[in-house]
N, C-alpha and C. Protein backbone atom coordinates (compact mmCIF):
# COMPACT_ATOMS: atom_id res chain seq x y z
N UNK A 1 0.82 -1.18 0.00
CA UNK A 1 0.00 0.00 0.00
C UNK A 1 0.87 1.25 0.00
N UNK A 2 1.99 1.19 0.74
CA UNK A 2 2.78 2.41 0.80
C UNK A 2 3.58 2.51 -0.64
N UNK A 3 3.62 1.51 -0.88
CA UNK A 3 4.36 2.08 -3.25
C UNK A 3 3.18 2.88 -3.73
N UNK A 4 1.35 2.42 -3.23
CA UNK A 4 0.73 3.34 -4.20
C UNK A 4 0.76 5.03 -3.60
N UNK A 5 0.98 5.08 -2.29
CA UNK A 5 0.99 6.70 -1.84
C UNK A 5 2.47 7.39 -2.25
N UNK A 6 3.37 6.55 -2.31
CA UNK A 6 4.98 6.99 -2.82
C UNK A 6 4.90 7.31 -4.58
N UNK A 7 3.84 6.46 -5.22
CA UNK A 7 4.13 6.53 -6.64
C UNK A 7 3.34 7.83 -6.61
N UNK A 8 1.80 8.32 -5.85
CA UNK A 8 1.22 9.19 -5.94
C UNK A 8 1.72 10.30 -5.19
N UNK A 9 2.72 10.57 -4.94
CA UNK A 9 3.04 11.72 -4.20
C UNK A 9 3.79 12.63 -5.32
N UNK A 10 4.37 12.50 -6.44
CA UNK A 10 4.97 12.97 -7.63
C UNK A 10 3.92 13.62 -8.44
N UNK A 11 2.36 12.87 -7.99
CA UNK A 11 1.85 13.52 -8.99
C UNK A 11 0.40 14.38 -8.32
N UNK A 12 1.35 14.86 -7.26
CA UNK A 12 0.51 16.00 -6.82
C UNK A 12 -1.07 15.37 -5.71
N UNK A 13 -0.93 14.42 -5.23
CA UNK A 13 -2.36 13.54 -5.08
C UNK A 13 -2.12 13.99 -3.87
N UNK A 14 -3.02 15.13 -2.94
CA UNK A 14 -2.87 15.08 -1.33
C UNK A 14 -4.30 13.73 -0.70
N UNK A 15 -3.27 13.43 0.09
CA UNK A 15 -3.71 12.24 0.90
C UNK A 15 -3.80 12.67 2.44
N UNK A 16 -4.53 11.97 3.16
CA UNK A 16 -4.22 11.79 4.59
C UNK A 16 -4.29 10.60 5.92
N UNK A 17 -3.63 9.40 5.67
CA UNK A 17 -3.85 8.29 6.62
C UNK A 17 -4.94 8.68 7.82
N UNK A 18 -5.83 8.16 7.64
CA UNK A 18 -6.48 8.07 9.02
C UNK A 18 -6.67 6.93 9.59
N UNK A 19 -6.28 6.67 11.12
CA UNK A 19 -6.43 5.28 11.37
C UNK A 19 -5.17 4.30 11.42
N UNK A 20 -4.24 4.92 11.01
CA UNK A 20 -3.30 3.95 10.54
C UNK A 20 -3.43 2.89 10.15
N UNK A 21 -2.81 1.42 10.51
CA UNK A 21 -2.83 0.22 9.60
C UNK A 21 -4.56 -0.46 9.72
N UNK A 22 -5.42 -0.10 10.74
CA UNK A 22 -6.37 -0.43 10.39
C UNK A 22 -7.15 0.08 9.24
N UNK A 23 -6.59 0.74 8.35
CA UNK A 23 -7.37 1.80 7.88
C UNK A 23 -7.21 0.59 6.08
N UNK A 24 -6.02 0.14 5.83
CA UNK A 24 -6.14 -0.94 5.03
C UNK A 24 -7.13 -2.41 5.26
N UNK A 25 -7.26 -2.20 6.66
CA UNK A 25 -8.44 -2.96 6.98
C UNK A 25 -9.97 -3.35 6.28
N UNK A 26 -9.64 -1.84 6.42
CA UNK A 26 -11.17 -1.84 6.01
C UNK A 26 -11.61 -2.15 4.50
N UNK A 27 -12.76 -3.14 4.47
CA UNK A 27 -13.24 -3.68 3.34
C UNK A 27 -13.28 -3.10 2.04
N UNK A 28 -13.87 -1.91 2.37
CA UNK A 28 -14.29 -0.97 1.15
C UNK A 28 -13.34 -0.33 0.71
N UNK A 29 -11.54 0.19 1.38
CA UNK A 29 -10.75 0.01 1.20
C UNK A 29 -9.95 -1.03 0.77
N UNK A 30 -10.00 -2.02 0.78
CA UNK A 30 -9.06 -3.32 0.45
C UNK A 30 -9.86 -3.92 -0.70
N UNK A 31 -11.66 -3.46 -0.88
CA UNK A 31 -11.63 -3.27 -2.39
C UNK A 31 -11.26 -2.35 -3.95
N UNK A 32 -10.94 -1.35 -3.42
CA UNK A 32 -10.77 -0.38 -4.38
C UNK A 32 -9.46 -0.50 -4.21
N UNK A 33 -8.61 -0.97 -3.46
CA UNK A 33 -6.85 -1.07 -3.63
C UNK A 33 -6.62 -2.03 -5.18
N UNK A 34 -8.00 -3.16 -4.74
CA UNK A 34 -7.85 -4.28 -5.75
C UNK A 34 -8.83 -3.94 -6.88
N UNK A 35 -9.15 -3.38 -7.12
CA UNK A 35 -9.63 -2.69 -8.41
C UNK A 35 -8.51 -1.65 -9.28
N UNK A 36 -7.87 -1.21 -8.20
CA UNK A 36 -6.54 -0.36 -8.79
C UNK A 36 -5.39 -1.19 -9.39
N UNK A 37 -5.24 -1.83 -8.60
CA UNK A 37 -4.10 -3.24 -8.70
C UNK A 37 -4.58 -3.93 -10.25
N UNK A 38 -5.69 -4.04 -10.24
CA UNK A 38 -6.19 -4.68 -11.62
C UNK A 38 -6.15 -4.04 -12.37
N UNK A 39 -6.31 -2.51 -12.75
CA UNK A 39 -6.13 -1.41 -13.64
C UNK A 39 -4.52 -1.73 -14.43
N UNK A 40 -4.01 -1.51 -12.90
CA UNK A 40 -2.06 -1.34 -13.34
C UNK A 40 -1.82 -2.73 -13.65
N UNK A 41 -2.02 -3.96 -13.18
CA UNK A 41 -1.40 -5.16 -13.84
C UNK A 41 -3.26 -6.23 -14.14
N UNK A 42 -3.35 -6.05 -15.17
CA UNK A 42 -4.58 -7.29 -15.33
C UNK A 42 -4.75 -8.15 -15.36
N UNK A 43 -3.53 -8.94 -14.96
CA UNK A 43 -3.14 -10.27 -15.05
C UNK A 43 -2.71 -10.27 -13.39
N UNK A 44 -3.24 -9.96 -12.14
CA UNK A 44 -3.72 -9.75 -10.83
C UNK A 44 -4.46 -10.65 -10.60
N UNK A 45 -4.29 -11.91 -11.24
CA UNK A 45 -5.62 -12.65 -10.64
C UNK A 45 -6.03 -12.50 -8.78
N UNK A 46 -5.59 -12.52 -7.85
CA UNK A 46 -6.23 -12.27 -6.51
C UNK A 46 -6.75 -11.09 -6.61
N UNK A 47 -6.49 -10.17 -7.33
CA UNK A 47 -7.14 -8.75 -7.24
C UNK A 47 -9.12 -8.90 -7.69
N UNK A 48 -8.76 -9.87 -9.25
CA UNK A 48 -10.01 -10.26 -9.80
C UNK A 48 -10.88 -11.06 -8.91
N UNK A 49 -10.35 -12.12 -8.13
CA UNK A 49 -10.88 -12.66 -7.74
C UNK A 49 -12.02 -11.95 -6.09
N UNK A 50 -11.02 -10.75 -5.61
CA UNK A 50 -11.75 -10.37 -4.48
C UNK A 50 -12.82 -8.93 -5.46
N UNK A 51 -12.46 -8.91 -6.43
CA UNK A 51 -13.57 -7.45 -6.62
C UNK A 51 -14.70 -8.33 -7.61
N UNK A 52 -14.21 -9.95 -8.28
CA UNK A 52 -15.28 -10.12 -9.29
C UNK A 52 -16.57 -9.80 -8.97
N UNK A 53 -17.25 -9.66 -7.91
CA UNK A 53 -18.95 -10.10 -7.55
C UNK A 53 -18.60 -8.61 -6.52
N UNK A 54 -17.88 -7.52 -6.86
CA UNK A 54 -18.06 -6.32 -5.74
C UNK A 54 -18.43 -4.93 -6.75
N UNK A 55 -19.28 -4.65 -7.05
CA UNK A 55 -20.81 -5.02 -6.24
C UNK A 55 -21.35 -6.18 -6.95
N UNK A 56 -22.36 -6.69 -6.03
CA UNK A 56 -22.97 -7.42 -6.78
C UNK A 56 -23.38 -7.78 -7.86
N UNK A 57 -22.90 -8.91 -8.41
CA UNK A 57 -23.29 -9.02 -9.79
C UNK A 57 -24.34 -10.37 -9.92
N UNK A 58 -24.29 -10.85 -9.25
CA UNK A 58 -25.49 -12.23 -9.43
C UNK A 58 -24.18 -13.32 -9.94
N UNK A 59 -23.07 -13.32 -9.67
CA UNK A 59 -22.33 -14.67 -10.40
C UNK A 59 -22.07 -15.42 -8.66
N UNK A 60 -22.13 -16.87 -9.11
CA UNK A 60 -22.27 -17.23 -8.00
C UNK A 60 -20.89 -18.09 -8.14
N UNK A 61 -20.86 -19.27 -7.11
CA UNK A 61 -19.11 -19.85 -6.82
C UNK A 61 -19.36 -20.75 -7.93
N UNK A 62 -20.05 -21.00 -8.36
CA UNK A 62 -20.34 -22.31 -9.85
C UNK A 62 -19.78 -21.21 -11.05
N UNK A 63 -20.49 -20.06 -11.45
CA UNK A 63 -19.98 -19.62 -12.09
C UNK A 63 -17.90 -19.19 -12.03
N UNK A 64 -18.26 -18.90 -10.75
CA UNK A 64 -16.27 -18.24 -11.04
C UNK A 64 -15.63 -19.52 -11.10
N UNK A 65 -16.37 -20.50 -11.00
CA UNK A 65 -15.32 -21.77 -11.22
C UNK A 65 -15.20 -22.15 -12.39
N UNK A 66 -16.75 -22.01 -12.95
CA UNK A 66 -15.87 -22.42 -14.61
C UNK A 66 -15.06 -21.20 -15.32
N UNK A 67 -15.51 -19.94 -14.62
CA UNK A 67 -14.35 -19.01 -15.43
C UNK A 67 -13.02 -19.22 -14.92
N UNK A 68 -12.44 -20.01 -13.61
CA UNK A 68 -11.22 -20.87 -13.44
C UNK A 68 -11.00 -21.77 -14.33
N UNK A 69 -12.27 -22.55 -14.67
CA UNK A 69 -11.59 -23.81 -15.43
C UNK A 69 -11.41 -23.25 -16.88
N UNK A 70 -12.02 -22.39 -17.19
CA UNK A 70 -11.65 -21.52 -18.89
C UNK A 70 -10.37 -20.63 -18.93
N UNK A 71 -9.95 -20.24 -17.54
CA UNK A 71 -8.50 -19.47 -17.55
C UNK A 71 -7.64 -20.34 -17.90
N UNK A 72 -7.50 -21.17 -17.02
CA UNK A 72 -6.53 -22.55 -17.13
C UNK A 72 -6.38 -23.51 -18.46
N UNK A 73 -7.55 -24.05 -19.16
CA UNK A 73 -7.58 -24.46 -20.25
C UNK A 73 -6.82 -23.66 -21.20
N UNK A 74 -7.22 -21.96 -21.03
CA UNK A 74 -6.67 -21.04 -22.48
C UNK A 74 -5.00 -20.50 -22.13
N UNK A 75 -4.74 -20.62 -20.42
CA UNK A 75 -3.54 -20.45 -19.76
C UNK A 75 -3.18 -18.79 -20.29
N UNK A 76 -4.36 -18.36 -19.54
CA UNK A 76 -4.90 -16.86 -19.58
C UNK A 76 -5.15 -16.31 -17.88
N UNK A 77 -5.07 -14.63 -17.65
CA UNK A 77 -5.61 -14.19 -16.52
C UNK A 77 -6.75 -14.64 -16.46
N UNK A 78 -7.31 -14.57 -15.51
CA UNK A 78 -8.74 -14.72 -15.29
C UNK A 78 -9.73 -13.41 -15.91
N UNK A 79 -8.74 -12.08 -15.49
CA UNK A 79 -10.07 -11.21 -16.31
C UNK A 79 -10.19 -11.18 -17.87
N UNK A 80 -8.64 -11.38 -18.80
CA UNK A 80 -8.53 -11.80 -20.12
C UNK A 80 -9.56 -13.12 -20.29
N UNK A 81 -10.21 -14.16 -19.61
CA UNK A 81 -10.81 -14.96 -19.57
C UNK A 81 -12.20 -14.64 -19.87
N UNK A 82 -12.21 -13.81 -19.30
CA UNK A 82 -13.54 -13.15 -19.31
C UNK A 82 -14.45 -12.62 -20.56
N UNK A 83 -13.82 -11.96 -21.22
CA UNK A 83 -13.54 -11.53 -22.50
C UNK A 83 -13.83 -12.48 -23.77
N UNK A 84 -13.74 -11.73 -24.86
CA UNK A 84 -14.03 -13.02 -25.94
C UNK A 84 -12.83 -13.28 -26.50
């Protein structure tokens, strides 16, 4: 977490920790870290995997499994999987 406030400090981004390390804690935080993470590398599969269904999308654990078993077969990310 501290590379993304070091990479953003060059480009002018004021920030302010509140909370300290609980503050990565928090859910709604530790989703949008992993939505960012997936932006900069898309091939993040743990990133995909904690934001696929955030917000809700109606895919359930049957579904993300066969989009596992279609990553693996094409020996692709999971979100390139996704895709046509």
């Amino acid at each position: 977490m501290r590379e993304f406030w070091t990479a953003s400090s060059p480009l002018g981004l004021n920030y302010r920790v509140i909370g300290g390390p609980r503050f990565y804690e928090r859910q709604e935080i530790r989703d949008a870290l992993a939505y960012l993470r997936l932006i900069a590398q898309p091939a993040d599969d743990l990133a995909f995997e904690r934001i696929v269904n955030v917000p809700k999308r109606g895919l359930g654990d049957a579904t993300v499994q066969l989009l596992h078993e279609h990553a693996r077969r094409r020996r692709v990310p999971l979100l390139q999987a996704t895709g046509p």
